[in-house]
PDB file of N, CA and C in Angstrom:
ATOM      1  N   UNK A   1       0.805  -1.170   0.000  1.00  0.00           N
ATOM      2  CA  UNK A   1       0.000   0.000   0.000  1.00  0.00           C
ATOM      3  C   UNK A   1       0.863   1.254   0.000  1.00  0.00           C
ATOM      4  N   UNK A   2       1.777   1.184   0.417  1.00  0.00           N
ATOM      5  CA  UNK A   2       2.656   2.477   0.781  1.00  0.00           C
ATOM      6  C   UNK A   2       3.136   2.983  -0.767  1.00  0.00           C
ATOM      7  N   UNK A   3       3.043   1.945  -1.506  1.00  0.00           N
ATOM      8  CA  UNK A   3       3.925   1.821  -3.028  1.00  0.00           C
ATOM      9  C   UNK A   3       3.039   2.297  -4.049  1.00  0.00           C
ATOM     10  N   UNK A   4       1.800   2.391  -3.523  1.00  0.00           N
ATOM     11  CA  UNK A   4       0.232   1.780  -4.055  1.00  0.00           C
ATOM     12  C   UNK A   4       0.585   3.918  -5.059  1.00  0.00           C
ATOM     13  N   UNK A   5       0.107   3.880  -6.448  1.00  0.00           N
ATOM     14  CA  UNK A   5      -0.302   4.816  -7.115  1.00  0.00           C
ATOM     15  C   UNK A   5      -1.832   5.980  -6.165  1.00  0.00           C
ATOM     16  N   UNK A   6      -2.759   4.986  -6.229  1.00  0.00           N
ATOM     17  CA  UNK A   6      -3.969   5.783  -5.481  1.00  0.00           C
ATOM     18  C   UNK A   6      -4.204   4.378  -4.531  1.00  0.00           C
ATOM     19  N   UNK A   7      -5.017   4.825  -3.736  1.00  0.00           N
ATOM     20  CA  UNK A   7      -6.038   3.984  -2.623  1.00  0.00           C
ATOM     21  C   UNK A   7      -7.418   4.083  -2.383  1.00  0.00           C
ATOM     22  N   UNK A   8      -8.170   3.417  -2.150  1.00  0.00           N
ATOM     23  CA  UNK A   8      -9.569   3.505  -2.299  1.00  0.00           C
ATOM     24  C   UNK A   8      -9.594   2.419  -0.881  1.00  0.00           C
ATOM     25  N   UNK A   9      -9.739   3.275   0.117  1.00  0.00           N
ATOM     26  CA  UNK A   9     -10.143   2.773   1.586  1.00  0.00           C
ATOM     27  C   UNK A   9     -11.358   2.854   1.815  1.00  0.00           C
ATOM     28  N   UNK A  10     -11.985   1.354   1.753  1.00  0.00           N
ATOM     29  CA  UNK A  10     -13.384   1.166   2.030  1.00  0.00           C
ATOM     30  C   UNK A  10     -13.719   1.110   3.574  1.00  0.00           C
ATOM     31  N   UNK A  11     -14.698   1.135   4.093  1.00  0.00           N
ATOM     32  CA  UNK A  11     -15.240   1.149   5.541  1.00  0.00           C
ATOM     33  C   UNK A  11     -16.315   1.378   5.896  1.00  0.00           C
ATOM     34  N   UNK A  12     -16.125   1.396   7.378  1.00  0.00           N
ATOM     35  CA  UNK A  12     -15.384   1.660   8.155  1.00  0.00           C
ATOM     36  C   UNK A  12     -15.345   0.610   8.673  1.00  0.00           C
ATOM     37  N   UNK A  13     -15.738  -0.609   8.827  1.00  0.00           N
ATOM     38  CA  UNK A  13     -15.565  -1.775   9.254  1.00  0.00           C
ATOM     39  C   UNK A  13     -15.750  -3.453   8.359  1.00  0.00           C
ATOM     40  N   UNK A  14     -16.222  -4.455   8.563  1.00  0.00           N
ATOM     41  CA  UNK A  14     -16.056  -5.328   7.564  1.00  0.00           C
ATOM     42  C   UNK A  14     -17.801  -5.731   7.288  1.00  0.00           C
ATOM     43  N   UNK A  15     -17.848  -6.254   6.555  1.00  0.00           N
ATOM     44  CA  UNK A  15     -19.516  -7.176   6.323  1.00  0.00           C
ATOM     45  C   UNK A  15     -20.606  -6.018   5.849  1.00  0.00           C
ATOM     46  N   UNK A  16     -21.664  -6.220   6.489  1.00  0.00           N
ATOM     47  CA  UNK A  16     -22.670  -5.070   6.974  1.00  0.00           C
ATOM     48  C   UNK A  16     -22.622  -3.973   7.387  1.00  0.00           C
ATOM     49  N   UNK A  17     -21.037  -3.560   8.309  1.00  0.00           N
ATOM     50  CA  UNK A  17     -19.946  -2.016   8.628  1.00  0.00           C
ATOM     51  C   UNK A  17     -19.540  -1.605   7.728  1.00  0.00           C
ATOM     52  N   UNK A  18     -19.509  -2.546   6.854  1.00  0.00           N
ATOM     53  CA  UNK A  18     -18.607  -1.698   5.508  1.00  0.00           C
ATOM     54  C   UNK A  18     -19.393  -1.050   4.730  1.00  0.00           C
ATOM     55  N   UNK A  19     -18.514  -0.602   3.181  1.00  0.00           N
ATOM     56  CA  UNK A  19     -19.078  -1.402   1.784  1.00  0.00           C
ATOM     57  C   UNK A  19     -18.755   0.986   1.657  1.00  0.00           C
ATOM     58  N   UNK A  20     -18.439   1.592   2.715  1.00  0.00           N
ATOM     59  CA  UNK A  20     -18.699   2.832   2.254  1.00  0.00           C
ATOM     60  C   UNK A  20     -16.594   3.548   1.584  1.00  0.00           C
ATOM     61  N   UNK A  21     -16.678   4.390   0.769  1.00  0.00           N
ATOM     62  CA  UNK A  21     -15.836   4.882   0.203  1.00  0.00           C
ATOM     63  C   UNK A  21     -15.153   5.802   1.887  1.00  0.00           C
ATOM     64  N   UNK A  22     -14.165   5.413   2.151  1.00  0.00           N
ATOM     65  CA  UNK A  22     -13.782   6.207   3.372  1.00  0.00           C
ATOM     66  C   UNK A  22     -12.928   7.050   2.937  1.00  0.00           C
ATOM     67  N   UNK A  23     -11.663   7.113   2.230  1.00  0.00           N
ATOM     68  CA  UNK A  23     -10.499   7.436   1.912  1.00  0.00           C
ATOM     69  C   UNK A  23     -10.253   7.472   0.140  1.00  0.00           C
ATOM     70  N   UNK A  24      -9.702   8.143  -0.454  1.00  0.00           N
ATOM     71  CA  UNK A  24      -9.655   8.130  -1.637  1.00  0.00           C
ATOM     72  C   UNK A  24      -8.410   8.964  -2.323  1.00  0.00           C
ATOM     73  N   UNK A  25      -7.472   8.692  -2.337  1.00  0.00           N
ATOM     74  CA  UNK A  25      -6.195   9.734  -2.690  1.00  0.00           C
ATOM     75  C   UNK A  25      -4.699   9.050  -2.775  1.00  0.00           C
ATOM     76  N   UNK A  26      -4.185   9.302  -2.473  1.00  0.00           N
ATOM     77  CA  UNK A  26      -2.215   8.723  -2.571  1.00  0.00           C
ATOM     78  C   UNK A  26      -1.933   8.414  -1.262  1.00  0.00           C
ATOM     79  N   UNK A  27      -0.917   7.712  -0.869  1.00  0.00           N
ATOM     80  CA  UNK A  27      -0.832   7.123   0.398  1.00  0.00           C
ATOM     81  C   UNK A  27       0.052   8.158   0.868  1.00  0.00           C
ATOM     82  N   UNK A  28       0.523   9.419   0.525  1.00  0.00           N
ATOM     83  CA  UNK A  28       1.022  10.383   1.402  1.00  0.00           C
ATOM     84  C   UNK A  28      -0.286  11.150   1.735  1.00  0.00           C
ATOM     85  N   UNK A  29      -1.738  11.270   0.978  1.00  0.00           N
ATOM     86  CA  UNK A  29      -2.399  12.091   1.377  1.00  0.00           C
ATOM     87  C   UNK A  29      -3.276  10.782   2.536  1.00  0.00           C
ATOM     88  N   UNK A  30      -3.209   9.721   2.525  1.00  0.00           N
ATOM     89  CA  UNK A  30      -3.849   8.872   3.134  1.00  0.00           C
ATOM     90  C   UNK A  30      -2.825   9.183   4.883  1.00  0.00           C
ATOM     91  N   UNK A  31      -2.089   8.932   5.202  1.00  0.00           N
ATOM     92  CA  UNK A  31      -0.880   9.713   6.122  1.00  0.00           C
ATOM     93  C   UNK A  31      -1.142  10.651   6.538  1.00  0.00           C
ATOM     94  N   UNK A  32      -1.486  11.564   5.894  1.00  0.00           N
ATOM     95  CA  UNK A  32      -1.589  12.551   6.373  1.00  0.00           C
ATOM     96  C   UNK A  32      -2.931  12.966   7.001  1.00  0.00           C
ATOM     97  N   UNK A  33      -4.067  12.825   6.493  1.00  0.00           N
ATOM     98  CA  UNK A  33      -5.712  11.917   6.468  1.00  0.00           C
ATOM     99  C   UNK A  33      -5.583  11.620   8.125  1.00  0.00           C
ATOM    100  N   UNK A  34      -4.993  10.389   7.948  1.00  0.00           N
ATOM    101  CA  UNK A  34      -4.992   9.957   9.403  1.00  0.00           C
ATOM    102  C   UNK A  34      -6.106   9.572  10.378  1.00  0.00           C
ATOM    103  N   UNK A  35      -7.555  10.020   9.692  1.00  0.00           N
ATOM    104  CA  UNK A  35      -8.477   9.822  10.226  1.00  0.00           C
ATOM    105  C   UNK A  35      -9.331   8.055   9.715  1.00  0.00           C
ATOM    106  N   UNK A  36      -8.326   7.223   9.463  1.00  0.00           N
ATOM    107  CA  UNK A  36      -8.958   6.485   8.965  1.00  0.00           C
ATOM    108  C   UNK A  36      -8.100   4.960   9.519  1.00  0.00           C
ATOM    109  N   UNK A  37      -8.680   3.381  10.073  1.00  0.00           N
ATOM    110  CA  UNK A  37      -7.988   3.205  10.665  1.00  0.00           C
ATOM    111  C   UNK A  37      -6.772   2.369   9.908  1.00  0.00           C
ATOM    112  N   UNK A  38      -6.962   2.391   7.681  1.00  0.00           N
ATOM    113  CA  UNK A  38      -5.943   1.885   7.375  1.00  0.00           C
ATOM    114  C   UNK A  38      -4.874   3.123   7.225  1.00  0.00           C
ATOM    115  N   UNK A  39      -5.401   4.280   7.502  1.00  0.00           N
ATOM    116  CA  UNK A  39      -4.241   5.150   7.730  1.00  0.00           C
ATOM    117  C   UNK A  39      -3.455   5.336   8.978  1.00  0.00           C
ATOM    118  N   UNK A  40      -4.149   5.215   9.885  1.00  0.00           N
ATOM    119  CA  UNK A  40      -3.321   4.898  11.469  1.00  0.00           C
ATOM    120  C   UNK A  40      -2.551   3.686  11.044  1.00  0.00           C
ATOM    121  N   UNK A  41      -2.716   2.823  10.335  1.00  0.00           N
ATOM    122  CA  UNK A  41      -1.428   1.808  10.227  1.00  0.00           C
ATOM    123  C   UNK A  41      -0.894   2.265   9.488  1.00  0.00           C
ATOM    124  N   UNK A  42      -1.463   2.168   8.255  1.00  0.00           N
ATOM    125  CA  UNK A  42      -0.258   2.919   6.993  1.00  0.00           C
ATOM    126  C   UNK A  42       1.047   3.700   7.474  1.00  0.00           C
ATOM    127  N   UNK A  43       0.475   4.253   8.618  1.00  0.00           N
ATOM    128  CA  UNK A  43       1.440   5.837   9.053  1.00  0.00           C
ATOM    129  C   UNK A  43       2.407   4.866  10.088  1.00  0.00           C
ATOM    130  N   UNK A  44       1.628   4.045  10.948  1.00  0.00           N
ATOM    131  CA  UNK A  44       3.165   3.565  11.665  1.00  0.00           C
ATOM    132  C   UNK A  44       3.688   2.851  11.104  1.00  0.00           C
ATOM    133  N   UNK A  45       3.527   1.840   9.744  1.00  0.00           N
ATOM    134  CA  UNK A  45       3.926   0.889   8.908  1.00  0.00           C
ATOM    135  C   UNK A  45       5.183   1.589   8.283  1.00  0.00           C
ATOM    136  N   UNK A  46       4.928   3.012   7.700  1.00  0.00           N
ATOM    137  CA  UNK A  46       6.478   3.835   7.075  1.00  0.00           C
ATOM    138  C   UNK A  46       6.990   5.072   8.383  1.00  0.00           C
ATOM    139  N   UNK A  47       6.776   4.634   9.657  1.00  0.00           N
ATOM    140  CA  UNK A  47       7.508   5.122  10.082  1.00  0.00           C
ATOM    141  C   UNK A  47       7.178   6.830  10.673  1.00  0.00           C
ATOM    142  N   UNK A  48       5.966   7.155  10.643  1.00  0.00           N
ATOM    143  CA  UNK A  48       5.570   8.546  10.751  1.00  0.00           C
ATOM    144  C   UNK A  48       5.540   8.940  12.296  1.00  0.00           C
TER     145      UNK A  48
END
């Protein structure tokens, strides 16, 4: 993901929680975002 061109972070959770567009942009703007919880990993995954 970190490598990833764009991202399309679905959510906010799995099954019946999900299925909604949460996140949508480059994984530096996803980082920076932060409000999302594959961006809370993303961000400690490279180190932020």
């Amino acid at each position: 993901m970190a490598h990833a061109d764009w991202i399309i972070d679905l959510g906010p959770g799995a099954g019946h929680d999900g299925g909604r567009i949460t996140f949508e942009g480059t994984a530096a703007e996803l980082i920076a975002d932060g409000s999302t919880l594959t961006g809370k990993h993303l961000t400690e995954y490279v180190g932020n």
